[in-house]
N, C-alpha and C. Protein backbone atom coordinates (compact mmCIF):
# COMPACT_ATOMS: atom_id res chain seq x y z
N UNK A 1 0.84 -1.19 0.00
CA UNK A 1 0.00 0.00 0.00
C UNK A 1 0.88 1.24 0.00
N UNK A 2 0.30 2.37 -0.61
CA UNK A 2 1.21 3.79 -0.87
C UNK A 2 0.72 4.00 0.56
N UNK A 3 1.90 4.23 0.96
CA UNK A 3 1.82 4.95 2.81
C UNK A 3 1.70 6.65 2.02
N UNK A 4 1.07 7.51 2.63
CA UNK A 4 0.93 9.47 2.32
C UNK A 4 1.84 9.31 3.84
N UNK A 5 3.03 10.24 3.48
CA UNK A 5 3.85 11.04 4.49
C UNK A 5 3.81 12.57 4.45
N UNK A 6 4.01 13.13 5.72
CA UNK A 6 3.69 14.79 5.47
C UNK A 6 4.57 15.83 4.39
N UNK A 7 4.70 16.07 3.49
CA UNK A 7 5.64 16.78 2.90
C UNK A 7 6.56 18.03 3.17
N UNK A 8 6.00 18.34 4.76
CA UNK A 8 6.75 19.57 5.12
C UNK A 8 8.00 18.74 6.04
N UNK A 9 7.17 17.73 7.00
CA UNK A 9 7.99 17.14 7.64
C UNK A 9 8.55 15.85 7.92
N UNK A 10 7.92 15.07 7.19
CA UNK A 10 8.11 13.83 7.00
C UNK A 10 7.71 12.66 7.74
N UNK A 11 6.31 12.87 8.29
CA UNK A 11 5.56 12.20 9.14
C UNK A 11 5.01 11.24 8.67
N UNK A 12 5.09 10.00 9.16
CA UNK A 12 4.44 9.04 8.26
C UNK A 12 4.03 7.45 9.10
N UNK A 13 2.79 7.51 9.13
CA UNK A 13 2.27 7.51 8.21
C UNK A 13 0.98 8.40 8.47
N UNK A 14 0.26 9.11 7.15
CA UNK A 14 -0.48 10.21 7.40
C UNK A 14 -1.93 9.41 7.82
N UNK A 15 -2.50 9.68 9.22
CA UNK A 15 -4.04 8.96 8.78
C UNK A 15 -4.65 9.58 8.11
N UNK A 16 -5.91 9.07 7.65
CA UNK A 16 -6.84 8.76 6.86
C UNK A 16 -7.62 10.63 7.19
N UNK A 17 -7.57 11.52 8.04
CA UNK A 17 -8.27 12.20 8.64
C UNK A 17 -6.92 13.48 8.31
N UNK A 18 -6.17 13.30 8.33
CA UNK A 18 -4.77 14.25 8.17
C UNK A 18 -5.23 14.82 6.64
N UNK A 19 -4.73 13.06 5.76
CA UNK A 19 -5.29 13.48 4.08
C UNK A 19 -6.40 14.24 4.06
N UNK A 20 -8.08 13.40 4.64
CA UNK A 20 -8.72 14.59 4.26
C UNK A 20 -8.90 15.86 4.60
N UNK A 21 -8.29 16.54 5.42
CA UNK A 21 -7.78 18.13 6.20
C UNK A 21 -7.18 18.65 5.39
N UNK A 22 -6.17 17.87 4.55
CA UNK A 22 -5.22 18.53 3.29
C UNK A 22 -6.55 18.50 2.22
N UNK A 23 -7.04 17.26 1.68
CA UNK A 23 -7.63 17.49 0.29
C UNK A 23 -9.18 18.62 0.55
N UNK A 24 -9.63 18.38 2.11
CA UNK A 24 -10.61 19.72 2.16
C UNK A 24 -10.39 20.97 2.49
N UNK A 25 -9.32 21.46 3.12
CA UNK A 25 -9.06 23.08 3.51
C UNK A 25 -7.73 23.25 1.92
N UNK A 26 -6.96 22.38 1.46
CA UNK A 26 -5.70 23.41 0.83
C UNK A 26 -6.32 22.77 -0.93
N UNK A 27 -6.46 21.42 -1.24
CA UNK A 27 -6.62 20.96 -2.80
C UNK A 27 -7.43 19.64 -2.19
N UNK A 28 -8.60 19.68 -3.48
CA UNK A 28 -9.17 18.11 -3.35
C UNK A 28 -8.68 17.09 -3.83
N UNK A 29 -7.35 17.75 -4.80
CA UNK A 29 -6.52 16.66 -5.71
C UNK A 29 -5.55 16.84 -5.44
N UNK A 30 -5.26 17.02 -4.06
CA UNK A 30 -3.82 17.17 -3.77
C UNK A 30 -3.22 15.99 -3.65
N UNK A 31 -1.96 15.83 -4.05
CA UNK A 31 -1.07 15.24 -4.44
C UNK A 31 0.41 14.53 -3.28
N UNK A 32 0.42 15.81 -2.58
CA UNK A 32 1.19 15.96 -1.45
C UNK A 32 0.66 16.56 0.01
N UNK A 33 1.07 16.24 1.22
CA UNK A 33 0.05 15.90 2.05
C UNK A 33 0.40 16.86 3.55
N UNK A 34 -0.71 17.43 4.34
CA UNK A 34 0.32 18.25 5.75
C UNK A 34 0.21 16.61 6.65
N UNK A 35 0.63 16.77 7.48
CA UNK A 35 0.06 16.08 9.03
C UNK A 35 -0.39 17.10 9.58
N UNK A 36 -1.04 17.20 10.77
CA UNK A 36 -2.24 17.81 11.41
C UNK A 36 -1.32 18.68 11.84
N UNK A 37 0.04 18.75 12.63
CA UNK A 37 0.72 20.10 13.22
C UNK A 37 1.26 20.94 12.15
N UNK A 38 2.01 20.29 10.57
CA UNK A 38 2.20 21.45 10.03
C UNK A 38 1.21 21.99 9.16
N UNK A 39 -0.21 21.39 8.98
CA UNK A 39 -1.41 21.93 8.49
C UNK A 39 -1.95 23.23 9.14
N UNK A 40 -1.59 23.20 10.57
CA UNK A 40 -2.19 24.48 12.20
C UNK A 40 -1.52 25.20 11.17
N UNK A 41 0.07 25.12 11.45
CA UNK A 41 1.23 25.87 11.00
C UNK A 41 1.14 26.61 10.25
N UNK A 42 0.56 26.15 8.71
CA UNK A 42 0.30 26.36 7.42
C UNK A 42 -0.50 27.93 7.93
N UNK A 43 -2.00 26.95 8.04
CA UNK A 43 -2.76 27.78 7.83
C UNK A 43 -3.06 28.94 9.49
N UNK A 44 -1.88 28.77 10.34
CA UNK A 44 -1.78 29.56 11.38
C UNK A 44 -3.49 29.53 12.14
N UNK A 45 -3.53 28.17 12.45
CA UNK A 45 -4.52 27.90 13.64
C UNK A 45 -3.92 26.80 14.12
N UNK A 46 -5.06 25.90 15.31
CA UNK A 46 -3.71 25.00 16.53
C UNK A 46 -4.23 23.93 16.04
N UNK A 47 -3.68 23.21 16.30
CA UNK A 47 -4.33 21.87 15.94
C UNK A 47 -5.68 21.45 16.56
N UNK A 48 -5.82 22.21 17.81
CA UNK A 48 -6.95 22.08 18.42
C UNK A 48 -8.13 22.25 17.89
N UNK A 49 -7.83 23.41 16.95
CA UNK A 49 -9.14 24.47 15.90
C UNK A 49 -9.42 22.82 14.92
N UNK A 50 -8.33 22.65 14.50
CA UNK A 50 -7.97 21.58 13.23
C UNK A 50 -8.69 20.39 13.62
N UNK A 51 -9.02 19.35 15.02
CA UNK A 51 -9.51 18.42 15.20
C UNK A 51 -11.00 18.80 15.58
N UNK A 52 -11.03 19.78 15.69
CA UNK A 52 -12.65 20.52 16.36
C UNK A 52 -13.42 20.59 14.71
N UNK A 53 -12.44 21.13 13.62
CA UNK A 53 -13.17 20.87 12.06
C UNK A 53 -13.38 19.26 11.69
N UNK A 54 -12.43 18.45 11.88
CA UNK A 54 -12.64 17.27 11.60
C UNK A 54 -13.68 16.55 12.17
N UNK A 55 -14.06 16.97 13.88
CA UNK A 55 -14.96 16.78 14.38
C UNK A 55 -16.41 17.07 13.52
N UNK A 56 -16.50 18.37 13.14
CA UNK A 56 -17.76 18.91 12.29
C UNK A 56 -17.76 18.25 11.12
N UNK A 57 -16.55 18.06 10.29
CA UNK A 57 -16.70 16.83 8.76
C UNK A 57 -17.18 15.88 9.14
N UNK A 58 -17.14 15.11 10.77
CA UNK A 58 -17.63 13.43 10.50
C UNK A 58 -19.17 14.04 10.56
N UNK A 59 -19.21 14.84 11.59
CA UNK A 59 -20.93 15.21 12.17
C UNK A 59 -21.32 15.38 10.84
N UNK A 60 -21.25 16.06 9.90
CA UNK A 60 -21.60 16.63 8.55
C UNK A 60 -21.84 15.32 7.29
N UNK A 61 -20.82 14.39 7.74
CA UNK A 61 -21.18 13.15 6.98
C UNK A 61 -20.27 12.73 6.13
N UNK A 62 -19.18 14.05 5.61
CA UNK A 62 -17.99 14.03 4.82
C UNK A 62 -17.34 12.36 4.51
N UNK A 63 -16.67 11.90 3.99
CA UNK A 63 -16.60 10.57 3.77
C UNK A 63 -15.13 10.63 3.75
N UNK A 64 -14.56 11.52 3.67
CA UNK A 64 -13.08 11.66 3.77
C UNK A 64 -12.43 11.66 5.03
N UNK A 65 -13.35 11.42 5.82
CA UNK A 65 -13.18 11.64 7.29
C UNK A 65 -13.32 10.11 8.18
N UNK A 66 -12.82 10.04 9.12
CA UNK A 66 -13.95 8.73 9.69
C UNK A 66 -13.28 8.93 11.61
């Protein structure tokens, strides 16, 4: 199986919930991937903000999520 590692930092392996945080806040066809701390980083919120959205994607039904 293609393991997704983080491309800023090299975290790996990315879960399933990391990818979809990258393919729903930065590209849906993204290619290359954050992990959840340099995604905060990125987009300058905490990771805390970051699992509280993932929280609202499962509630919401999102499928990229679980």
């Amino acid at each position: 199986m293609n393991q997704k590692i983080c491309y800023v930092c090299g975290k790996e392996p990315l879960s399933k919930n990391e990818i979809g945080l990258t393919k729903k806040l930065i590209n849906q066809k993204a290619k290359s991937f954050y992990c959840i701390s340099c995604l905060a980083e990125e987009l300058d919120v905490t990771v805390e903000e970051l699992q509280a959205k993932i929280e609202d994607f499962i509630n919401d039904g999102c499928k990229l999520f679980s």
